[in-house]
C-alpha atoms as a PDB file:
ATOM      1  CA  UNK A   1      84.325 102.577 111.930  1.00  0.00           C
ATOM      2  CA  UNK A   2      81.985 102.662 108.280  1.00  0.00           C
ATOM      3  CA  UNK A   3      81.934 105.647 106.209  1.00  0.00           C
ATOM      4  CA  UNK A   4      80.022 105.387 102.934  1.00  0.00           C
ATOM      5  CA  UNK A   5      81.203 106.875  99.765  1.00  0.00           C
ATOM      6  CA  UNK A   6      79.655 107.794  96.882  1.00  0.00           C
ATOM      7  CA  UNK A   7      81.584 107.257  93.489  1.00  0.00           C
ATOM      8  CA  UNK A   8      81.789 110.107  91.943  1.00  0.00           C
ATOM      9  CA  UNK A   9      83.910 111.284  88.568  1.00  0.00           C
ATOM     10  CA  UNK A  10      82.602 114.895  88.057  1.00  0.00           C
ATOM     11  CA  UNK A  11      85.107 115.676  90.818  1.00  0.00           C
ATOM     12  CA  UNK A  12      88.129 114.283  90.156  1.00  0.00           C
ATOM     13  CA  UNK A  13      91.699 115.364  90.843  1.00  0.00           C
ATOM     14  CA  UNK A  14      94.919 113.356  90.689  1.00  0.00           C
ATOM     15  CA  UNK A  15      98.708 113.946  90.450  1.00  0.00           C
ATOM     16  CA  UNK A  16     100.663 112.889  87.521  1.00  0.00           C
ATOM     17  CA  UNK A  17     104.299 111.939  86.827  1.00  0.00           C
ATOM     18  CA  UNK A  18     105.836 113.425  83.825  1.00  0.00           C
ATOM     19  CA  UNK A  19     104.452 111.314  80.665  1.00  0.00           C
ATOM     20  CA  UNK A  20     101.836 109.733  82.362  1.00  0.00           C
ATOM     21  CA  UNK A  21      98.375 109.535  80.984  1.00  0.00           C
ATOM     22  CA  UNK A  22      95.173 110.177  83.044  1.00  0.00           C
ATOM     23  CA  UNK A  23      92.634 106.789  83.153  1.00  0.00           C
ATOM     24  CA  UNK A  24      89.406 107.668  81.702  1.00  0.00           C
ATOM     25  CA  UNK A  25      86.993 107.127  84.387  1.00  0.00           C
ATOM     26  CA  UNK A  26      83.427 106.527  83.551  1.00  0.00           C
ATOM     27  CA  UNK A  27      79.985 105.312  85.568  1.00  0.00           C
ATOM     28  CA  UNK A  28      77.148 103.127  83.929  1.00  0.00           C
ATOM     29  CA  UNK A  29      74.466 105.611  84.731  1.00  0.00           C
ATOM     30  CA  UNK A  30      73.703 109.047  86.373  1.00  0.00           C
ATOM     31  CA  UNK A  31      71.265 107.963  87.660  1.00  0.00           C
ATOM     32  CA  UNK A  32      72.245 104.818  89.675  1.00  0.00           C
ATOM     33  CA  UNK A  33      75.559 106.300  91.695  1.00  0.00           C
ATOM     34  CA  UNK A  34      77.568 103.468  93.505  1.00  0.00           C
ATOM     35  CA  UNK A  35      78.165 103.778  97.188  1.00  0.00           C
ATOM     36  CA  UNK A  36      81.374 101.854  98.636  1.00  0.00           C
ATOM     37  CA  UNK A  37      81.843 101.234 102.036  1.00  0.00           C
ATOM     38  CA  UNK A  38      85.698 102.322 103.881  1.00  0.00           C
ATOM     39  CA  UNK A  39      85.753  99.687 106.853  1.00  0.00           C
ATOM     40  CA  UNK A  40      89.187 100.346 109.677  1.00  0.00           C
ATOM     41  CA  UNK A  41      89.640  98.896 112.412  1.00  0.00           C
ATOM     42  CA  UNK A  42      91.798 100.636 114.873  1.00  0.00           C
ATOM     43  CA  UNK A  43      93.341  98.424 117.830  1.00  0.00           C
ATOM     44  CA  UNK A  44      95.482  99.450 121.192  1.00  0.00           C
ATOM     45  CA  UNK A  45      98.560  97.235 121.122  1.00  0.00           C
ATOM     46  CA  UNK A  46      98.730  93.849 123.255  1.00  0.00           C
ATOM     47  CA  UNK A  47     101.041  92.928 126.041  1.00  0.00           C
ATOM     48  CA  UNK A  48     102.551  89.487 125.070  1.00  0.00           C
ATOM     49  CA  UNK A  49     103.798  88.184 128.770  1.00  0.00           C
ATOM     50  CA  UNK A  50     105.981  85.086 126.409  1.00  0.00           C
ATOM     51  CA  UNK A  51     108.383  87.219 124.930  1.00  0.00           C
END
């Protein structure tokens, strides 16, 4: 399974722990919006006959 993501950081939520700063998040151009790829591979378990 491939999903493709675009990075975005207009749309940004995260939790917090007390005293913890956000990260400032930033992109090189508004233009140009990275895409990343999520790859998973989901497999049924095996029958090992040695053990």
């Amino acid at each position: 399974m491939r999903k493709w993501f675009y990075e975005d950081v207009n749309k940004c939520s995260c939790l917090l722990f007390e005293g913890e700063t956000a990260l400032q998040r930033s992109r090189w151009s508004k233009n140009h919006v990275q895409k990343t790829m999520f790859l998973a591979a989901v497999a049924r378990p095996r029958w090992d006959r040695h053990r």
